[in-house]
C-alpha atoms as a PDB file:
ATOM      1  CA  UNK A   1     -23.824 -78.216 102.894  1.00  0.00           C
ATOM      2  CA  UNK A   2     -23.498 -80.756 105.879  1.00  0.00           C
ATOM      3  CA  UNK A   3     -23.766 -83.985 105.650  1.00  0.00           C
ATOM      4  CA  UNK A   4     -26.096 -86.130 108.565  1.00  0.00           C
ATOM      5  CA  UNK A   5     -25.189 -89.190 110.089  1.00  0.00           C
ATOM      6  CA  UNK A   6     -27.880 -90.914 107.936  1.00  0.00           C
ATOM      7  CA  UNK A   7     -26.172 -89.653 104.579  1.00  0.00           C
ATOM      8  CA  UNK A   8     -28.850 -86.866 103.757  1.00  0.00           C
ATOM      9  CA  UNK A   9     -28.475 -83.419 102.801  1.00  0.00           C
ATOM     10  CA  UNK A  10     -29.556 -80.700 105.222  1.00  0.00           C
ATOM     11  CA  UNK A  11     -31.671 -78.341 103.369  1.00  0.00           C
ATOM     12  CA  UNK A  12     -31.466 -75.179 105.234  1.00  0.00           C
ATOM     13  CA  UNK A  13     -34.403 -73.021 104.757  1.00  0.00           C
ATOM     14  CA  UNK A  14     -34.517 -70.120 102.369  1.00  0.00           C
ATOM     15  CA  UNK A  15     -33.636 -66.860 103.777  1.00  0.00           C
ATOM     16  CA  UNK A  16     -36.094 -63.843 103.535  1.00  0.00           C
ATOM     17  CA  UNK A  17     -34.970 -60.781 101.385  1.00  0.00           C
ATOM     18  CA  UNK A  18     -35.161 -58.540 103.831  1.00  0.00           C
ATOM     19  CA  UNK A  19     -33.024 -55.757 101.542  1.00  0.00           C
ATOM     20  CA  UNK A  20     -34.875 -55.063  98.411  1.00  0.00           C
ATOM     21  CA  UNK A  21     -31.885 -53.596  96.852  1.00  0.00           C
ATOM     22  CA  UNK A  22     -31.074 -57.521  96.641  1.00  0.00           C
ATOM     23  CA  UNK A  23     -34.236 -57.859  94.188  1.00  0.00           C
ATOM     24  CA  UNK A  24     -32.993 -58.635  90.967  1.00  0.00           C
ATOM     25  CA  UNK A  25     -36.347 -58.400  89.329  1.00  0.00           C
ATOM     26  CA  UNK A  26     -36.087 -54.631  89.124  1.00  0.00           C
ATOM     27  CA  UNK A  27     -39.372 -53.823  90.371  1.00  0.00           C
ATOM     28  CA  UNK A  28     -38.545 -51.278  93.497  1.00  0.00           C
ATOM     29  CA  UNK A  29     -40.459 -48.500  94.204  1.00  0.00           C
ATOM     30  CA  UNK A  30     -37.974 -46.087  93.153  1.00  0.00           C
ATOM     31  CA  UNK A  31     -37.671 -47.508  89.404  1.00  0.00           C
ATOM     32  CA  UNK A  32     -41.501 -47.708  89.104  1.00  0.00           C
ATOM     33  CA  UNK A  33     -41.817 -44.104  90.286  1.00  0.00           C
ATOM     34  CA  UNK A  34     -39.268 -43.223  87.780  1.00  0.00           C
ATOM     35  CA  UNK A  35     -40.546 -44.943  84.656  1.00  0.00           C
ATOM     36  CA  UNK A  36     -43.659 -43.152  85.597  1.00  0.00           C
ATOM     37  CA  UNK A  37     -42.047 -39.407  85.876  1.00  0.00           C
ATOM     38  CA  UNK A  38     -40.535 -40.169  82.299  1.00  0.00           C
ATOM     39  CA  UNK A  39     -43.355 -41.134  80.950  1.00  0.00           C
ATOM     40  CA  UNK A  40     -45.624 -38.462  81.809  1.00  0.00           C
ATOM     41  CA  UNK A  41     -43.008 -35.699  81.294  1.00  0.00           C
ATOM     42  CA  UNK A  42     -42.786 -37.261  77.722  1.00  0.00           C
ATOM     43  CA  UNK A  43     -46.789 -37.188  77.184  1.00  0.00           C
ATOM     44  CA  UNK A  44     -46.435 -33.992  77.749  1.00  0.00           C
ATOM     45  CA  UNK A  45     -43.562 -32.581  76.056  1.00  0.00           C
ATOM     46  CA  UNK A  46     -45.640 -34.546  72.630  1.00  0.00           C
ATOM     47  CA  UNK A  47     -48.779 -32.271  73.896  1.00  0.00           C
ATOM     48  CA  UNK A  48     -47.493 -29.164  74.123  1.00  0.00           C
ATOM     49  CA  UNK A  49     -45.551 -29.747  71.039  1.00  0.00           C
ATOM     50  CA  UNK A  50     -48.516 -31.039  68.947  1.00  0.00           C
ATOM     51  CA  UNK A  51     -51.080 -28.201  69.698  1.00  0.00           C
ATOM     52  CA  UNK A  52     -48.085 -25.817  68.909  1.00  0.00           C
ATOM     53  CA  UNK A  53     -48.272 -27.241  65.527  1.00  0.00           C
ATOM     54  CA  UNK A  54     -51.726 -26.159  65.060  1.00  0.00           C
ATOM     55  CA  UNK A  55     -51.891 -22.383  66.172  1.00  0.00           C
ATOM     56  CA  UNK A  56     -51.086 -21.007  62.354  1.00  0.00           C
ATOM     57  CA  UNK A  57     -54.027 -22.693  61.440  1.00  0.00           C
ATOM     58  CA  UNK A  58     -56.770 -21.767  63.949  1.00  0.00           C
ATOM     59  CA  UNK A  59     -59.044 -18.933  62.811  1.00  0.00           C
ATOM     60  CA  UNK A  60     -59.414 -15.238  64.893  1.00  0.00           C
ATOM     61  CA  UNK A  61     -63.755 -16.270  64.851  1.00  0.00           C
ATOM     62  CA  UNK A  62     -64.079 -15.343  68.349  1.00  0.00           C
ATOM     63  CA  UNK A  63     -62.619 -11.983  67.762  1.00  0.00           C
ATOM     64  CA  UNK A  64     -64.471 -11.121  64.963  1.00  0.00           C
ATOM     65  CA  UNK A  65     -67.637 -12.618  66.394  1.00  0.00           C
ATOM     66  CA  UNK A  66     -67.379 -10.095  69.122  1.00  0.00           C
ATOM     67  CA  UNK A  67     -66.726  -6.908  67.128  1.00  0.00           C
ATOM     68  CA  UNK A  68     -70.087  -7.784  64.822  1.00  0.00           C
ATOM     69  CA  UNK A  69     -71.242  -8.686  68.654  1.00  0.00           C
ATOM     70  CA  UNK A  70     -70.479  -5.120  69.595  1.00  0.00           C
ATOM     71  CA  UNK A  71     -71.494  -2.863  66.274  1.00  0.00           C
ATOM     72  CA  UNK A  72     -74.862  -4.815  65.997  1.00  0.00           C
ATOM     73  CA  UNK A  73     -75.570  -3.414  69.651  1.00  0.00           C
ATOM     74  CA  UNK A  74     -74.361   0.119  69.136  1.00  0.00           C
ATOM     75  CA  UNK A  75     -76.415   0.210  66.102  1.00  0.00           C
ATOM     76  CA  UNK A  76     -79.433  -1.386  67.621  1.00  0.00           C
ATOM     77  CA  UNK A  77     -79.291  -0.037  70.363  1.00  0.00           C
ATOM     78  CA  UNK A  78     -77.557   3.446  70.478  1.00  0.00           C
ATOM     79  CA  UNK A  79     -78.397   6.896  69.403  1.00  0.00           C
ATOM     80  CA  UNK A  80     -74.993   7.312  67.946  1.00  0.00           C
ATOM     81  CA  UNK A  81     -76.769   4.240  65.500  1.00  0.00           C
ATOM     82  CA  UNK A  82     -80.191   3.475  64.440  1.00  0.00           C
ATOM     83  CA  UNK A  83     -82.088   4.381  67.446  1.00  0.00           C
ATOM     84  CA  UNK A  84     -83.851   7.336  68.194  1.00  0.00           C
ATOM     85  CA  UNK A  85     -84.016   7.497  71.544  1.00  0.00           C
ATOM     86  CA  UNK A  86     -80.905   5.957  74.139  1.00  0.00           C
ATOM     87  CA  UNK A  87     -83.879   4.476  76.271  1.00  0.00           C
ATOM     88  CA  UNK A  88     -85.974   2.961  73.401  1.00  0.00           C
ATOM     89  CA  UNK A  89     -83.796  -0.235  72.735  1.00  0.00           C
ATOM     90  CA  UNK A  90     -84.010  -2.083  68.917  1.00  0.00           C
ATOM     91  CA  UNK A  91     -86.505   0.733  67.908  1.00  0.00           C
ATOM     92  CA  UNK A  92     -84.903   2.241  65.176  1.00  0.00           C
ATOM     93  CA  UNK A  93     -85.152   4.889  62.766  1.00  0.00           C
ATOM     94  CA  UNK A  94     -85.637   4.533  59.032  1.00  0.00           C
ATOM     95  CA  UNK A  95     -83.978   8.330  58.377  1.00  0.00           C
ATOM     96  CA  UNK A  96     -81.333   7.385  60.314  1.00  0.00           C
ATOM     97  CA  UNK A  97     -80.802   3.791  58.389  1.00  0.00           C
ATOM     98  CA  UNK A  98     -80.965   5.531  55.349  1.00  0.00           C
ATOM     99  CA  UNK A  99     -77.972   7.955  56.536  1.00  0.00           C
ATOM    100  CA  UNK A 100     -76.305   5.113  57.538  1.00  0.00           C
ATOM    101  CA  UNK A 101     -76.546   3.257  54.394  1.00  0.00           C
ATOM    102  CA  UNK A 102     -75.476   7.093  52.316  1.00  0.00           C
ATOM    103  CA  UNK A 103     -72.169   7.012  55.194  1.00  0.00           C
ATOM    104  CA  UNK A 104     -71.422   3.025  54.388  1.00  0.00           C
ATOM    105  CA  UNK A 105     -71.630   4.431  50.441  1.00  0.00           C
ATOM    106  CA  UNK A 106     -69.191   7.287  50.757  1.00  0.00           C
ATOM    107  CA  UNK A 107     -65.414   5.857  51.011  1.00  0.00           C
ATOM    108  CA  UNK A 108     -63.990   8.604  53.448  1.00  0.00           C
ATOM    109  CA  UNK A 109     -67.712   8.421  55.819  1.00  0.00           C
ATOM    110  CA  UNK A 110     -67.031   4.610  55.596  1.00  0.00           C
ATOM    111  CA  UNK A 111     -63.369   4.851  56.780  1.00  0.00           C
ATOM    112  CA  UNK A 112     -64.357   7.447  59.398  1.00  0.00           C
ATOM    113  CA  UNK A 113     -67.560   5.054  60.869  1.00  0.00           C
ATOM    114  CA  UNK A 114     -65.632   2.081  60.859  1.00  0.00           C
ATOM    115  CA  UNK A 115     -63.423   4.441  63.461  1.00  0.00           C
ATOM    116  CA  UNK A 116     -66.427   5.388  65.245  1.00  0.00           C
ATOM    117  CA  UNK A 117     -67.093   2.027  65.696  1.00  0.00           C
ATOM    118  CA  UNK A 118     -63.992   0.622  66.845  1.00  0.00           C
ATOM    119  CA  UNK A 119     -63.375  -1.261  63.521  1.00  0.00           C
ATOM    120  CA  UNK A 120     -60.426   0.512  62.561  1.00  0.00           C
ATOM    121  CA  UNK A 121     -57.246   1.788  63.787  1.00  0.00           C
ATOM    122  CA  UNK A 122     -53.684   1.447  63.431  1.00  0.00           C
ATOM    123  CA  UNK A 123     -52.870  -1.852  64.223  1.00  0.00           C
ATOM    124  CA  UNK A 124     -56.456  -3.531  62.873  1.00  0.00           C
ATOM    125  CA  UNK A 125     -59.042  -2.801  60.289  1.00  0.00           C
ATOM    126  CA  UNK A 126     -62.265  -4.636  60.085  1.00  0.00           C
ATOM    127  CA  UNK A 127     -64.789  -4.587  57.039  1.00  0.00           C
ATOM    128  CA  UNK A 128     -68.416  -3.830  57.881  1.00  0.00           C
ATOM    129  CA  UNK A 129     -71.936  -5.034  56.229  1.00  0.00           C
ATOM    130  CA  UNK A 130     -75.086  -4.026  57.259  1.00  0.00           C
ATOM    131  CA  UNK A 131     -78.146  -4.946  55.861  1.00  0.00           C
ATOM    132  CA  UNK A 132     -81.694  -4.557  56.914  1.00  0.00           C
ATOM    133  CA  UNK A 133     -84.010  -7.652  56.162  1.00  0.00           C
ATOM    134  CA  UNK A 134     -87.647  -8.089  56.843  1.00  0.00           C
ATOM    135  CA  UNK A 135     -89.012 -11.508  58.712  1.00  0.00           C
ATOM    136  CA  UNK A 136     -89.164 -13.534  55.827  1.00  0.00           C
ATOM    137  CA  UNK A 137     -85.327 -12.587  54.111  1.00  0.00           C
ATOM    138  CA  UNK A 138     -86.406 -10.325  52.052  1.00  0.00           C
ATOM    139  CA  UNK A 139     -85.022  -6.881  51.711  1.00  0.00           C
ATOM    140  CA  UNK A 140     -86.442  -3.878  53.482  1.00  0.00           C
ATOM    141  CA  UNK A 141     -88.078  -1.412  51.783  1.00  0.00           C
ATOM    142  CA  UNK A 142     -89.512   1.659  52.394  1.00  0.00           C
ATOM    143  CA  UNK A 143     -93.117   3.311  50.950  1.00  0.00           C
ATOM    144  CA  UNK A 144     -91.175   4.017  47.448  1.00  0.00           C
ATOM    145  CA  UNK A 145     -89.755   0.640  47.323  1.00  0.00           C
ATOM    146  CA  UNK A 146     -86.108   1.797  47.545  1.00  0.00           C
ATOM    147  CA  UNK A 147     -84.269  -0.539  49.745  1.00  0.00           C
ATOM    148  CA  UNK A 148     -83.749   1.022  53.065  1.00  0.00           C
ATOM    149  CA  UNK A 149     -80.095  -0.766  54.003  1.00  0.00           C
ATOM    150  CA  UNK A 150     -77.841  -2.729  52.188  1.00  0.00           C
ATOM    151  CA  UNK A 151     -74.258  -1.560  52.126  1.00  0.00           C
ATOM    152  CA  UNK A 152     -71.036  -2.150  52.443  1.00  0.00           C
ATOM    153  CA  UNK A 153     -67.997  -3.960  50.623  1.00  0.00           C
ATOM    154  CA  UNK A 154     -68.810  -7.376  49.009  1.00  0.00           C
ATOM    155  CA  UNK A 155     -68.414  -9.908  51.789  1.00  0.00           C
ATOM    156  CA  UNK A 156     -65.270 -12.027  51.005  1.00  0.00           C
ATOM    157  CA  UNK A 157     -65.350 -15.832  50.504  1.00  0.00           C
ATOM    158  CA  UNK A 158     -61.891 -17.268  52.243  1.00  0.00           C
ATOM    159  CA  UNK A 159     -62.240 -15.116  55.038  1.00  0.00           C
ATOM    160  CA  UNK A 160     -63.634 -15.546  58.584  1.00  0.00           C
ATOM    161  CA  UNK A 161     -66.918 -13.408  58.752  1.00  0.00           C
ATOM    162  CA  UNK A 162     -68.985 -12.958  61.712  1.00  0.00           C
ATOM    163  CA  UNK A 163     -72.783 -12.640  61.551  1.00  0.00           C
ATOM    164  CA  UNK A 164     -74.777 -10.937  64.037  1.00  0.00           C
ATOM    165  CA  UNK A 165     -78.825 -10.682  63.712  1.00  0.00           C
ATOM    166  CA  UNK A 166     -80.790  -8.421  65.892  1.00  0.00           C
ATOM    167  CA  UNK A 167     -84.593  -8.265  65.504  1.00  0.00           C
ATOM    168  CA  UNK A 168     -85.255  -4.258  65.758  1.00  0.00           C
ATOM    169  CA  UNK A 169     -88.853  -2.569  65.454  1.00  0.00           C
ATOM    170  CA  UNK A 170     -89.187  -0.134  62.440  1.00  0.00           C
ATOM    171  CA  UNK A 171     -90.974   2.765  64.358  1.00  0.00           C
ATOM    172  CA  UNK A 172     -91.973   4.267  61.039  1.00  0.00           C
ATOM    173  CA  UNK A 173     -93.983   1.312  59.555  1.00  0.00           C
ATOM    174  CA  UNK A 174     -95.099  -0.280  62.728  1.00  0.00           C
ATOM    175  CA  UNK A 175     -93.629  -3.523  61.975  1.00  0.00           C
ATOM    176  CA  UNK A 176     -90.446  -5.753  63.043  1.00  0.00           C
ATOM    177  CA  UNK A 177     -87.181  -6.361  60.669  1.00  0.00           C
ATOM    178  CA  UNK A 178     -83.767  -8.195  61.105  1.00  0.00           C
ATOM    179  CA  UNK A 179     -80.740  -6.015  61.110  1.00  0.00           C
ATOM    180  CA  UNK A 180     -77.759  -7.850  59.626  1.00  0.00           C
ATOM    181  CA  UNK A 181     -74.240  -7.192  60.513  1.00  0.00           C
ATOM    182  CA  UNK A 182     -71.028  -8.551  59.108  1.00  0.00           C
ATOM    183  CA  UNK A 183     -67.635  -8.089  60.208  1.00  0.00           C
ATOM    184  CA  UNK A 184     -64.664  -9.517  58.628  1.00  0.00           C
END
């Protein structure tokens, strides 16, 4: 510093930073933008590894839901099921519900409906239920009070099973029913 005449100091002014690489307060542009690119790669790395963890324990529902999804309309809806006509949708037949509940009896007409149906095949097999309700839960039954359809294995109780309710019309007996159908 120079000295005056008068004994004083000169204070020179501060100079601007014109360079932020001078900044010592490590605040540029460039670090921020970093720390942020770190960060966010990191978030996600912990995402993608956390929901990872979880897959062995999510359940195949949807699939399942789909397949009872599926039978329920073929049966409902299909002469190859309970209807008697392709163009008479949800009217079934009680002859052919009772065939179907003598097929869901027999092990090898089971095995080969399940097929039919697209329950079975080499790399997956499905169990089927089908049951055939009237509007207040109770089971259907025909004139001689032999229930009309109510087959199938035991449904399972640690297993994902799918539930699929159609209302059909009982052309026989004039009135409506619920047709059950369970896939697991």
């Amino acid at each position: 510093m120079s000295k005056t005449t008068s004994g004083r100091k000169k204070v020179f002014p501060r100079k601007s930073r014109i360079n932020p690489f001078n900044d010592t307060r490590g605040q540029i542009s460039l670090d921020f933008i970093s720390g942020i690119v770190i960060f966010m790669v990191t978030f996600l790395f912990l995402f993608q590894t956390l929901t990872s963890l979880f897959v062995p324990f999510q359940s195949s529902s949807d699939e399942v839901k789909s397949m009872s999804d599926r039978v329920a309309i073929t049966l409902a809806e299909s002469t190859n099921g309970l209807a008697n006509s392709p163009t008479d949708n949800n009217i079934i037949s009680l002859k052919r519900a009772g065939e179907l509940n003598y097929c869901m009896n027999t092990t090898t007409l089971y095995d080969d409906m399940r097929e039919d149906l697209g329950l079975s095949s080499e790399t997956t097999s499905y169990d089927l239920n089908v049951s055939l309700y009237n509007l207040d839960r109770s089971m259907y039954r025909d004139l001689s009070n032999n229930v009309v359809l109510n087959n199938g294995p035991v449904l399972p109780q640690n297993v994902n099973v799918a539930q699929t309710v159609r209302i059909v019309y009982v052309e026989q007996d004039d009135e409506f029913a619920l047709l059950f159908v369970r896939v697991w």
